[in-house]
N, C-alpha and C. Protein backbone atom coordinates (compact mmCIF):
# COMPACT_ATOMS: atom_id res chain seq x y z
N UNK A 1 0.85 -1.18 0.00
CA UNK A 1 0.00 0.00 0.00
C UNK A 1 0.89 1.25 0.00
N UNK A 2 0.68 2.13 -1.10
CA UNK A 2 1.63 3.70 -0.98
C UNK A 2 0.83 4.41 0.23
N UNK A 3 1.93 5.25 0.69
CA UNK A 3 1.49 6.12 1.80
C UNK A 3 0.36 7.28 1.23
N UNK A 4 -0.31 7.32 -0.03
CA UNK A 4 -1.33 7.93 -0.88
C UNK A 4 -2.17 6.97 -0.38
N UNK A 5 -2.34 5.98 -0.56
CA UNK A 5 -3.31 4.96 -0.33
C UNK A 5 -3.47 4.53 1.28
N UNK A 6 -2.61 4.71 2.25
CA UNK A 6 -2.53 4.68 3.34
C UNK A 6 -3.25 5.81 4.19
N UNK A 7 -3.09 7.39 3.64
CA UNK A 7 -3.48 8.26 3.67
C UNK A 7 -5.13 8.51 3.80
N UNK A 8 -5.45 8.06 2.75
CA UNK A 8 -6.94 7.61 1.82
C UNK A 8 -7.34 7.02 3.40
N UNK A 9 -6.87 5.93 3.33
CA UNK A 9 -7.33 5.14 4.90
C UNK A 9 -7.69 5.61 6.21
N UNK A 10 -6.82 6.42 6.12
CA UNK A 10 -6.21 7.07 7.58
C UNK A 10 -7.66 8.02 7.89
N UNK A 11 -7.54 8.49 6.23
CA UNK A 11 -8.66 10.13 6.10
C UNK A 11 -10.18 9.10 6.71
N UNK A 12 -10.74 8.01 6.24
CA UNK A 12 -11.92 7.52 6.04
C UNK A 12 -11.62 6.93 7.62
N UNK A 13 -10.69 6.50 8.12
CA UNK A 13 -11.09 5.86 9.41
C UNK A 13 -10.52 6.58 10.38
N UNK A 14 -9.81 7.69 10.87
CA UNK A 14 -9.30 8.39 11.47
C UNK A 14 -8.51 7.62 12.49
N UNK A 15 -8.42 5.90 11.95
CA UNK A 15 -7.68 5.63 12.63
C UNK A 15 -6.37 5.98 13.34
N UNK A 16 -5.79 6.16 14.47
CA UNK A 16 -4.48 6.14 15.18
C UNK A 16 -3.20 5.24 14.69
N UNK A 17 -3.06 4.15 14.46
CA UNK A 17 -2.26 3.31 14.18
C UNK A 17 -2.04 3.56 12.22
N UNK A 18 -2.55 4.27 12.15
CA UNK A 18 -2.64 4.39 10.36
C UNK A 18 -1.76 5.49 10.39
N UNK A 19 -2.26 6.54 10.96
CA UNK A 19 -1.04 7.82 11.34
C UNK A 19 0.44 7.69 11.45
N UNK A 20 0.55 6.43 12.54
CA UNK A 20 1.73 6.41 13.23
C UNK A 20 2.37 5.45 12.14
N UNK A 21 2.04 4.63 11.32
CA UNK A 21 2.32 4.11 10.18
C UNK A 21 3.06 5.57 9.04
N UNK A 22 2.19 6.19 8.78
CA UNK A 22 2.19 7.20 7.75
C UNK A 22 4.15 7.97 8.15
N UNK A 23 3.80 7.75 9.85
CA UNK A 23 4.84 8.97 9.75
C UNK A 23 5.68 7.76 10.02
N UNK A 24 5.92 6.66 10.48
CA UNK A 24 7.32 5.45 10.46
C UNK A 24 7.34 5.70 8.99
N UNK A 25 6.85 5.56 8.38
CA UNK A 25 7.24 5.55 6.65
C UNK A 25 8.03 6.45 5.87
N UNK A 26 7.67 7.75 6.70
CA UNK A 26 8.39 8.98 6.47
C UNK A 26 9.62 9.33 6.87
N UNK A 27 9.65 8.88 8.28
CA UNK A 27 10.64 9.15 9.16
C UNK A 27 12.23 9.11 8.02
N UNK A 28 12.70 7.85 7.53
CA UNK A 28 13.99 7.51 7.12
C UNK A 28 14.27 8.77 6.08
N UNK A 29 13.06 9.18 4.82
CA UNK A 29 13.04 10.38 3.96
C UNK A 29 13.39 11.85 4.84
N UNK A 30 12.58 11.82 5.87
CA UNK A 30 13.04 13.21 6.44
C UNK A 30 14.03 13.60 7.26
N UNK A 31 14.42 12.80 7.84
CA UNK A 31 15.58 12.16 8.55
C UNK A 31 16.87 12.96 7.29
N UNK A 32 17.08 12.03 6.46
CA UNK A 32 17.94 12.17 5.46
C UNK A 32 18.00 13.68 4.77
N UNK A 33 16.96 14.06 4.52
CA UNK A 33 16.47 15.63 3.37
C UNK A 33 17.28 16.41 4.71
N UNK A 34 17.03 16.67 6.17
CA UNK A 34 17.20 17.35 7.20
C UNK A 34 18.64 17.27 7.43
N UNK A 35 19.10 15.83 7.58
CA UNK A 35 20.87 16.12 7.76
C UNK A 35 21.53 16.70 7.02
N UNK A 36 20.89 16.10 5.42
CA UNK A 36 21.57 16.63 4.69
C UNK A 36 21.36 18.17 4.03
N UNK A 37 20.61 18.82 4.56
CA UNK A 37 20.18 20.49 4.24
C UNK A 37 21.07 21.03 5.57
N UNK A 38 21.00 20.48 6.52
CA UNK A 38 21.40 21.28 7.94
C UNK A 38 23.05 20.70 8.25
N UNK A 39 23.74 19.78 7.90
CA UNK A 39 24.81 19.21 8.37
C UNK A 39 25.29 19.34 9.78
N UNK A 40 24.17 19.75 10.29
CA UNK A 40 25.07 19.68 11.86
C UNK A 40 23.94 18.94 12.92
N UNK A 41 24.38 17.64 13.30
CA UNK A 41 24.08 16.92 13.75
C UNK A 41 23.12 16.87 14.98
N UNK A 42 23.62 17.98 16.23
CA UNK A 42 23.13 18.01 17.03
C UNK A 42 21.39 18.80 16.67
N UNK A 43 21.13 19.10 15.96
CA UNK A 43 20.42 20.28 15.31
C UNK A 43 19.23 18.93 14.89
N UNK A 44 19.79 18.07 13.56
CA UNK A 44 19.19 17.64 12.78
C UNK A 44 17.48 16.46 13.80
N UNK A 45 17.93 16.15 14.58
CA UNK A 45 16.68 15.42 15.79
C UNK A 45 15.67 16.38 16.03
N UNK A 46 16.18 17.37 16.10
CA UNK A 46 15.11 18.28 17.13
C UNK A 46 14.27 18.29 15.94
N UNK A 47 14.84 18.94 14.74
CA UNK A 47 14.36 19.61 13.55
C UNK A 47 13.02 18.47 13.20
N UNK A 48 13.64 17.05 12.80
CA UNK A 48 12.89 16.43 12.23
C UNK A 48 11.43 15.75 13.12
N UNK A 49 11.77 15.80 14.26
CA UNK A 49 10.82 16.16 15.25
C UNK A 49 9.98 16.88 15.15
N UNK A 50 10.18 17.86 15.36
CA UNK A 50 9.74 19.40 14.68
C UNK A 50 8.80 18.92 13.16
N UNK A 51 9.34 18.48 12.29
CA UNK A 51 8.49 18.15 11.48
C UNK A 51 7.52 17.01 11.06
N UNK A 52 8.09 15.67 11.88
CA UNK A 52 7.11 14.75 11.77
C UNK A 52 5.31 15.10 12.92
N UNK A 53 6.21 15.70 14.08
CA UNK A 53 4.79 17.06 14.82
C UNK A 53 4.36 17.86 14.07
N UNK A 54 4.26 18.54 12.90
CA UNK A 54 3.73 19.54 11.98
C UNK A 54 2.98 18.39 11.31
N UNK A 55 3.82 17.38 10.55
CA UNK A 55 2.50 16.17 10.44
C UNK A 55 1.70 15.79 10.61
N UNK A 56 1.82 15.46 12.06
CA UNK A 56 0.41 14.65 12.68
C UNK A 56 -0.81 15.85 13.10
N UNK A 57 -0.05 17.34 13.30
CA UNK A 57 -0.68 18.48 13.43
C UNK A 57 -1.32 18.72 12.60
N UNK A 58 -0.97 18.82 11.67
CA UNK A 58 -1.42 18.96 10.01
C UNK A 58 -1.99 18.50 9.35
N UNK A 59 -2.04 17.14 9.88
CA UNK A 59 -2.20 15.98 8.93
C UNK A 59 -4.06 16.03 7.99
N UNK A 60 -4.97 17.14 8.91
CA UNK A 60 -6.26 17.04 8.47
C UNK A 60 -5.99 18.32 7.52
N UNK A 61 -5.19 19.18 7.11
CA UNK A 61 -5.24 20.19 6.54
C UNK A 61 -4.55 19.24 5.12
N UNK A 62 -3.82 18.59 5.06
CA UNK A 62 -3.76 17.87 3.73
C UNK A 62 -4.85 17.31 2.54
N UNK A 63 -4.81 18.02 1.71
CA UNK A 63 -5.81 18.25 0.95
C UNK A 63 -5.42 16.95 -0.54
N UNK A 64 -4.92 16.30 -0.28
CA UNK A 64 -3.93 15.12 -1.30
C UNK A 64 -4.25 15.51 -2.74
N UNK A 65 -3.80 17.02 -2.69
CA UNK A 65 -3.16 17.52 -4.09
C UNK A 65 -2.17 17.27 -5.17
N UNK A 66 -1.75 16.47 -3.51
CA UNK A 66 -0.07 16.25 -4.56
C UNK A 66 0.26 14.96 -3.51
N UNK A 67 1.33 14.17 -4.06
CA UNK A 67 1.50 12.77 -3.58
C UNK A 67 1.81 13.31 -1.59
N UNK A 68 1.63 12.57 -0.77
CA UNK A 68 1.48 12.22 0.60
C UNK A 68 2.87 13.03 1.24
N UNK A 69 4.18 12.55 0.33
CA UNK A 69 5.14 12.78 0.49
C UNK A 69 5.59 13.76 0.07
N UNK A 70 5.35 14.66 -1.38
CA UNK A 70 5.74 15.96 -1.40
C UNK A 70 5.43 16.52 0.14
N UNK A 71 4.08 16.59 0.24
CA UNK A 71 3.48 17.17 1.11
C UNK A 71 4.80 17.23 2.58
N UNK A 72 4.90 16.21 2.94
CA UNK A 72 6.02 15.79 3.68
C UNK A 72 7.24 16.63 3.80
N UNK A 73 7.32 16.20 2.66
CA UNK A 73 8.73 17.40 1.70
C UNK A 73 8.71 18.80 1.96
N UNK A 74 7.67 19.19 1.97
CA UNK A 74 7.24 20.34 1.97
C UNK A 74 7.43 20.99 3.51
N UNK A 75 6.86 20.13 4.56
CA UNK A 75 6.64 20.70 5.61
C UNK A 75 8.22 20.42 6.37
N UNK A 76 9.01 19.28 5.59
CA UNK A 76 10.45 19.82 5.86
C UNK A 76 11.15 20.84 5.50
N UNK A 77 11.10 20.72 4.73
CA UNK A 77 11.86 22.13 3.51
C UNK A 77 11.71 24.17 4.47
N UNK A 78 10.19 23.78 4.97
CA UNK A 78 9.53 24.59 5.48
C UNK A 78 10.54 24.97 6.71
N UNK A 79 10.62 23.86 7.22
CA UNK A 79 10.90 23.84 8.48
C UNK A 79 12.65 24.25 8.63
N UNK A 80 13.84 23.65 7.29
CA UNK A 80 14.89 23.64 7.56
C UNK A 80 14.80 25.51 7.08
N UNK A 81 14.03 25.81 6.27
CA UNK A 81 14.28 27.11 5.93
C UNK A 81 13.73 28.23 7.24
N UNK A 82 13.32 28.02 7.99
CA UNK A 82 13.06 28.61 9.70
C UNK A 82 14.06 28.49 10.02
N UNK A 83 14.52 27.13 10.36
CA UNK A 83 16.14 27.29 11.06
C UNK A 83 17.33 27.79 10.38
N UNK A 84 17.17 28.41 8.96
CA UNK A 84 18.30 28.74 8.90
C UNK A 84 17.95 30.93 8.99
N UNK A 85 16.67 30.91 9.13
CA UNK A 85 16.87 32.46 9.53
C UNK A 85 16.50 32.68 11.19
N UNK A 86 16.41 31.76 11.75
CA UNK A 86 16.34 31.54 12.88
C UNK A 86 17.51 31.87 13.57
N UNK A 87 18.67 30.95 13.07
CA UNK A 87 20.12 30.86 13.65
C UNK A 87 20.96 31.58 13.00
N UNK A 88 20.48 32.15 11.26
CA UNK A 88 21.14 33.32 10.76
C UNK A 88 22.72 32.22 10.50
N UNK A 89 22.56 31.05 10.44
CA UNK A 89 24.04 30.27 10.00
C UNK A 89 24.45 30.40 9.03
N UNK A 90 25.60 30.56 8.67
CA UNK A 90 26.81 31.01 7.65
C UNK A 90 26.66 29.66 6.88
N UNK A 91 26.47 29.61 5.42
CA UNK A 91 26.92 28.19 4.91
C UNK A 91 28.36 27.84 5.07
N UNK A 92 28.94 26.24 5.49
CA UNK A 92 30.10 26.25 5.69
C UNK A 92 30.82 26.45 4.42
N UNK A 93 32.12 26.41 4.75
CA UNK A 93 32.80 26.23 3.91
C UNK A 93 34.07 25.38 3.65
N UNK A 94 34.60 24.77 2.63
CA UNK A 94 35.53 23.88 2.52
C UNK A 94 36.62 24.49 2.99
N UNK A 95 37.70 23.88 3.95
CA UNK A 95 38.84 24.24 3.95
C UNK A 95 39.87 23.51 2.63
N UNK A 96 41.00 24.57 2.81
CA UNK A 96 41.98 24.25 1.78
C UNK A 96 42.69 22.77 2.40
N UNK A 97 43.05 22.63 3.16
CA UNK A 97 43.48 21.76 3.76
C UNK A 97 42.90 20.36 3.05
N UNK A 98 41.32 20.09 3.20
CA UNK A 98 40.65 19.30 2.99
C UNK A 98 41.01 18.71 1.38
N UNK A 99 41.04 19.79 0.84
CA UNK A 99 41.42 19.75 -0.78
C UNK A 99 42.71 19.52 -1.10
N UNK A 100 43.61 19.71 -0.37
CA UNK A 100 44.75 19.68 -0.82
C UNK A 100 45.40 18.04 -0.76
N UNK A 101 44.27 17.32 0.52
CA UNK A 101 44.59 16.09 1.33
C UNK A 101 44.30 15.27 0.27
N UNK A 102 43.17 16.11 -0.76
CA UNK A 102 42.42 14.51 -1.51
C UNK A 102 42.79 14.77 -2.71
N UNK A 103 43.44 16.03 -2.88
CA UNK A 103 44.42 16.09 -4.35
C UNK A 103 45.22 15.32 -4.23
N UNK A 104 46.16 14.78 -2.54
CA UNK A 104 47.56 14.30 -3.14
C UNK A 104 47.51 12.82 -2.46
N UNK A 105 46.18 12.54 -2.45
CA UNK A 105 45.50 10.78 -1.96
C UNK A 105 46.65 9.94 -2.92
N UNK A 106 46.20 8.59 -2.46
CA UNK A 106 47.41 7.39 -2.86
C UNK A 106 46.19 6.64 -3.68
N UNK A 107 45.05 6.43 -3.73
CA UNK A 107 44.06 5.58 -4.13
C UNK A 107 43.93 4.40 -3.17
N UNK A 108 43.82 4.74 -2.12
CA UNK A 108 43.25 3.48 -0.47
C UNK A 108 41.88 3.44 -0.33
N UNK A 109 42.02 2.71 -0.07
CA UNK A 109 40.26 2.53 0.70
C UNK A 109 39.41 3.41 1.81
N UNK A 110 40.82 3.86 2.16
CA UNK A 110 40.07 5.61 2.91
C UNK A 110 39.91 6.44 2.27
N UNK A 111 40.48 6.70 1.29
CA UNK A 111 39.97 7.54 0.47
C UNK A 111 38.49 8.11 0.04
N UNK A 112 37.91 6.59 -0.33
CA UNK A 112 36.56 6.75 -0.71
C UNK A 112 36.36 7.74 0.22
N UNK A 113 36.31 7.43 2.14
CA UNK A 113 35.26 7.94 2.54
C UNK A 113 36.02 9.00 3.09
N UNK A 114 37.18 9.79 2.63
CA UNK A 114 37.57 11.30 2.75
C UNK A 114 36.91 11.63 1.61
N UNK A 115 36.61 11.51 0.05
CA UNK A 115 36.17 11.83 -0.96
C UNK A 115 34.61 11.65 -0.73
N UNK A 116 34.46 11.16 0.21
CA UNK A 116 32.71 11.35 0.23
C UNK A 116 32.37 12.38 1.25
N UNK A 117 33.69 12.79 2.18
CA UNK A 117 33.06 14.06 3.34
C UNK A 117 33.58 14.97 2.65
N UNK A 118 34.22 15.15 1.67
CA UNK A 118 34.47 16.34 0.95
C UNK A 118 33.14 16.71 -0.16
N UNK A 119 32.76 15.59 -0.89
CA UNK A 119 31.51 15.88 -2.03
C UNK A 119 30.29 16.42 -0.78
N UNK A 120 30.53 15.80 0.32
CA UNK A 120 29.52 16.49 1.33
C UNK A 120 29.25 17.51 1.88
N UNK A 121 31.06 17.96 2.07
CA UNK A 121 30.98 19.35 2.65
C UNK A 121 30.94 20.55 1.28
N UNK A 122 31.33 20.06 -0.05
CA UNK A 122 30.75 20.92 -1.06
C UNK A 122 29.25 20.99 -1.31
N UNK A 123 28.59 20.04 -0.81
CA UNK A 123 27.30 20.26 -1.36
C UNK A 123 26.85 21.11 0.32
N UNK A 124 27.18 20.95 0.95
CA UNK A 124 26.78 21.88 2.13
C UNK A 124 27.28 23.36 2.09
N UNK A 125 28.32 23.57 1.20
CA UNK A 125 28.69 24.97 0.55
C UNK A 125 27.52 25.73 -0.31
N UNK A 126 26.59 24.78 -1.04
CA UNK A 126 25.37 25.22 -1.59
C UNK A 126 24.52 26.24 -1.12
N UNK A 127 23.95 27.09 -1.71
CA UNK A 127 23.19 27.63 -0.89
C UNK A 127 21.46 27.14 -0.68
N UNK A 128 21.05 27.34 0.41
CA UNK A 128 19.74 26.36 0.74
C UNK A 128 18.99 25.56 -0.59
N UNK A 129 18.74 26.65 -1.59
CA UNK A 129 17.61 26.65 -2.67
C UNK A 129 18.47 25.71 -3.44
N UNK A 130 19.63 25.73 -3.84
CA UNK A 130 20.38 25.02 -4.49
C UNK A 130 20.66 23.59 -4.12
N UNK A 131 20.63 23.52 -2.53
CA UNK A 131 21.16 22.38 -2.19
C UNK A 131 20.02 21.25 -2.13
N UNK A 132 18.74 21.78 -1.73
CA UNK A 132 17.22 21.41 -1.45
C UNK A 132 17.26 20.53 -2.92
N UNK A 133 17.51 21.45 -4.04
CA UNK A 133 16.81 21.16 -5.33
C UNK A 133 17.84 19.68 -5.71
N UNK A 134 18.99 19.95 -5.65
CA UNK A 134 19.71 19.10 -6.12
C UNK A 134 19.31 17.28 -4.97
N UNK A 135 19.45 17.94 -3.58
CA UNK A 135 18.77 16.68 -3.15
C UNK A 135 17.48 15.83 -3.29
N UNK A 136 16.59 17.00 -3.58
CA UNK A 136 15.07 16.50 -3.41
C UNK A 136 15.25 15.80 -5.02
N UNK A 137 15.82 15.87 -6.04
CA UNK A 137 15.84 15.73 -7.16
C UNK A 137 17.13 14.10 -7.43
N UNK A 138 17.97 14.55 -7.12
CA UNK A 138 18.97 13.30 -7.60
C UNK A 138 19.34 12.20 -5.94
N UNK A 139 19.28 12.69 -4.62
CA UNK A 139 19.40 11.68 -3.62
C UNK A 139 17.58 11.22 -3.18
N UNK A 140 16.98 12.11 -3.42
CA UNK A 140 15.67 11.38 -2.89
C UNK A 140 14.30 11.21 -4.13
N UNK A 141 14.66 11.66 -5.34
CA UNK A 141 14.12 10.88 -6.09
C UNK A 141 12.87 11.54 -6.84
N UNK A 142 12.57 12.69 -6.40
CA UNK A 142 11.54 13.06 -6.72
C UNK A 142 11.77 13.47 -7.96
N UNK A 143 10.41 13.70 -8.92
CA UNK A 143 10.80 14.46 -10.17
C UNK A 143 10.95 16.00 -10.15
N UNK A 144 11.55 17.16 -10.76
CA UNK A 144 11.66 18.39 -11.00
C UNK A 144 9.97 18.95 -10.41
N UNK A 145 8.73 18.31 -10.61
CA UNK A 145 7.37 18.66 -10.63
C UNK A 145 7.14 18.45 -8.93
N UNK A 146 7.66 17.72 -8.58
CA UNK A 146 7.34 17.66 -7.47
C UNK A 146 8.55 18.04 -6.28
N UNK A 147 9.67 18.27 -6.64
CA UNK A 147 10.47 18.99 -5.97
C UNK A 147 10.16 20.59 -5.67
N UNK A 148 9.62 21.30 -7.23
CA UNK A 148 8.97 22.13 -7.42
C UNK A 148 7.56 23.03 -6.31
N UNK A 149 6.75 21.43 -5.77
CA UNK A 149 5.89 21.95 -5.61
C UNK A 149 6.33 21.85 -3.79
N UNK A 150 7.74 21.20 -3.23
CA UNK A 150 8.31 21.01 -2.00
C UNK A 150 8.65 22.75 -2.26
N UNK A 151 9.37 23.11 -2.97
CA UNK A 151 10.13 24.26 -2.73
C UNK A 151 9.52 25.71 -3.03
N UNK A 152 8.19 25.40 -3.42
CA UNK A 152 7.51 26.66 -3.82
C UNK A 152 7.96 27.10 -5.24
N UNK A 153 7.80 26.69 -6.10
CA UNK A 153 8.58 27.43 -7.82
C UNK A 153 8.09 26.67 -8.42
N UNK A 154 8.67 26.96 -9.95
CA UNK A 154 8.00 26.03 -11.29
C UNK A 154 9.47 24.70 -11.53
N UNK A 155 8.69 23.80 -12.02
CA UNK A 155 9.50 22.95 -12.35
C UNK A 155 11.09 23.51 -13.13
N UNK A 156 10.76 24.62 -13.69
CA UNK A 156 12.12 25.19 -14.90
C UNK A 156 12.98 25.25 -14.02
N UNK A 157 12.48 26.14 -12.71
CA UNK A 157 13.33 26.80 -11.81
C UNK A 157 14.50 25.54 -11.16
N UNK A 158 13.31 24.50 -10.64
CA UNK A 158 14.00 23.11 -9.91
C UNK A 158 15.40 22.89 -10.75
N UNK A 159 14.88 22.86 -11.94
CA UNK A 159 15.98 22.61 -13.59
C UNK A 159 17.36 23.34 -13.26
N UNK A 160 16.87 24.51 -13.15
CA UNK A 160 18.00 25.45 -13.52
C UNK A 160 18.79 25.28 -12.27
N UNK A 161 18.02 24.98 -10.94
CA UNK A 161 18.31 25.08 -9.66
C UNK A 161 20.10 23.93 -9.76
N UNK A 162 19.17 22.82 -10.38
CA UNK A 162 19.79 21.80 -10.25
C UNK A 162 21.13 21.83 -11.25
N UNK A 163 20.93 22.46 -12.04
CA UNK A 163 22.20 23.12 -13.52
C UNK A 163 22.98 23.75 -12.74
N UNK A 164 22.72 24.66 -11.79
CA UNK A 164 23.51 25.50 -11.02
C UNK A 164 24.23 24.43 -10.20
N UNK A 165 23.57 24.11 -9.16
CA UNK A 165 24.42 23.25 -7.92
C UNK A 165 25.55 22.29 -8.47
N UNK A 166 24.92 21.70 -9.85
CA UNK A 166 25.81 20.29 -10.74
C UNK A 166 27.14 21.30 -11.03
N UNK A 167 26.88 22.90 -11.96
CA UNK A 167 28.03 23.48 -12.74
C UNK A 167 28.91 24.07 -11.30
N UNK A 168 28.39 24.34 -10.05
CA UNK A 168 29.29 24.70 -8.71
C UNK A 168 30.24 23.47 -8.15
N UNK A 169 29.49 22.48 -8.61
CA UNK A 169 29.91 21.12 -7.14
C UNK A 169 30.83 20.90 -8.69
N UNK A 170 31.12 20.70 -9.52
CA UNK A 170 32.16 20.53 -10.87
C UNK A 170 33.39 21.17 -10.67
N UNK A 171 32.88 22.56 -10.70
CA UNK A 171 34.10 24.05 -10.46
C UNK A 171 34.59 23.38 -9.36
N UNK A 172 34.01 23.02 -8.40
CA UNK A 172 35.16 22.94 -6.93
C UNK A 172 35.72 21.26 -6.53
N UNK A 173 35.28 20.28 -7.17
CA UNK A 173 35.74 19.10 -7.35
C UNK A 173 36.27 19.04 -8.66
N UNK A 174 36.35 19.29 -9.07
CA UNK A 174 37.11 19.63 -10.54
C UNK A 174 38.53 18.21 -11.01
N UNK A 175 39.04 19.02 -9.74
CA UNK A 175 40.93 18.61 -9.81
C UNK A 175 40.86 17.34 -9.23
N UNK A 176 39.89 16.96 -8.67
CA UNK A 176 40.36 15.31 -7.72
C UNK A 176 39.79 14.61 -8.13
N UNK A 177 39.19 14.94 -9.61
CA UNK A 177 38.65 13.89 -10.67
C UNK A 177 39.46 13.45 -11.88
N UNK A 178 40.79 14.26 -11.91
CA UNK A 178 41.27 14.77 -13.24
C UNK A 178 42.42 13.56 -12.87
């Protein structure tokens, strides 16, 4: 059963246990969209908290316009963009150091996972709109139409969003591909 069809259920029987279903289902998606928009750990619990409660709060104002999970999407997206004028946080930024370590790598098996906290901490160099689009789009799957309707804009925008973040995260990984 999709969480659309679970939903459907939930709406006709107001069952309790259908809810708490809806949001276990969610949990692993928002979980993920939240670490990876916010990168700082201690932060990322409260937040998604914060939004699986806007859920169950919410949950009768869902009008199933759009799949179960935009919706979802949405009330994360919502939520990481509060905390970042909330806390007024600086996007990080890569140190040179970091770059210089995985320019002059040997090809080990640590590597991979220094080359994966670096593609991480560049995509956390993104700025929100950029970073949202590129995740909601290529790590969690959604199409441009429905990333679109998470982030408030037209599908073109998601497009271009995502042209941008791909031609930035290129420019600055560039050399440790070459």
């Amino acid at each position: 059963m999709t969480d659309d069809e679970l939903f459907a259920k939930y709406r006709q029987s107001c069952e309790p246990a259908l809810l708490d279903e809806l949001v276990r289902r969610n949990f692993d998606r928002v979980y993920r969209f939240v670490a990876s928009m916010i990168g700082e750990p201690q932060a990322v619990d409260d937040l998604v908290q914060d939004v699986l409660l806007n859920v169950v709060r919410g949950i009768d104002r869902f009008r199933g316009e759009s799949a179960f999970s935009t919706w979802v999407y949405r009330i994360a997206s919502n939520r990481v963009q509060r905390y970042f004028e909330e806390t007024k946080k600086a996007v990080p930024t890569l140190e040179a150091e970091q770059l210089e370590t995985v320019a002059d790598r040997n090809h080990d098996p640590s590597e991979a996972n220094e080359l994966k906290h670096l593609i991480d901490a560049a995509i956390a160099e993104l700025s929100p709109a950029l970073r949202a689009a590129m995740l909601l789009t290529t790590v969690e799957g959604l199409t441009p139409e429905e990333a679109a309707t998470v982030e408030g804009c037209s599908a073109e925008n998601i497009h271009w969003r995502v042209h941008k973040a791909r031609k930035i995260l290129k420019e600055r990984l560039q050399k440790h591909f070459d």
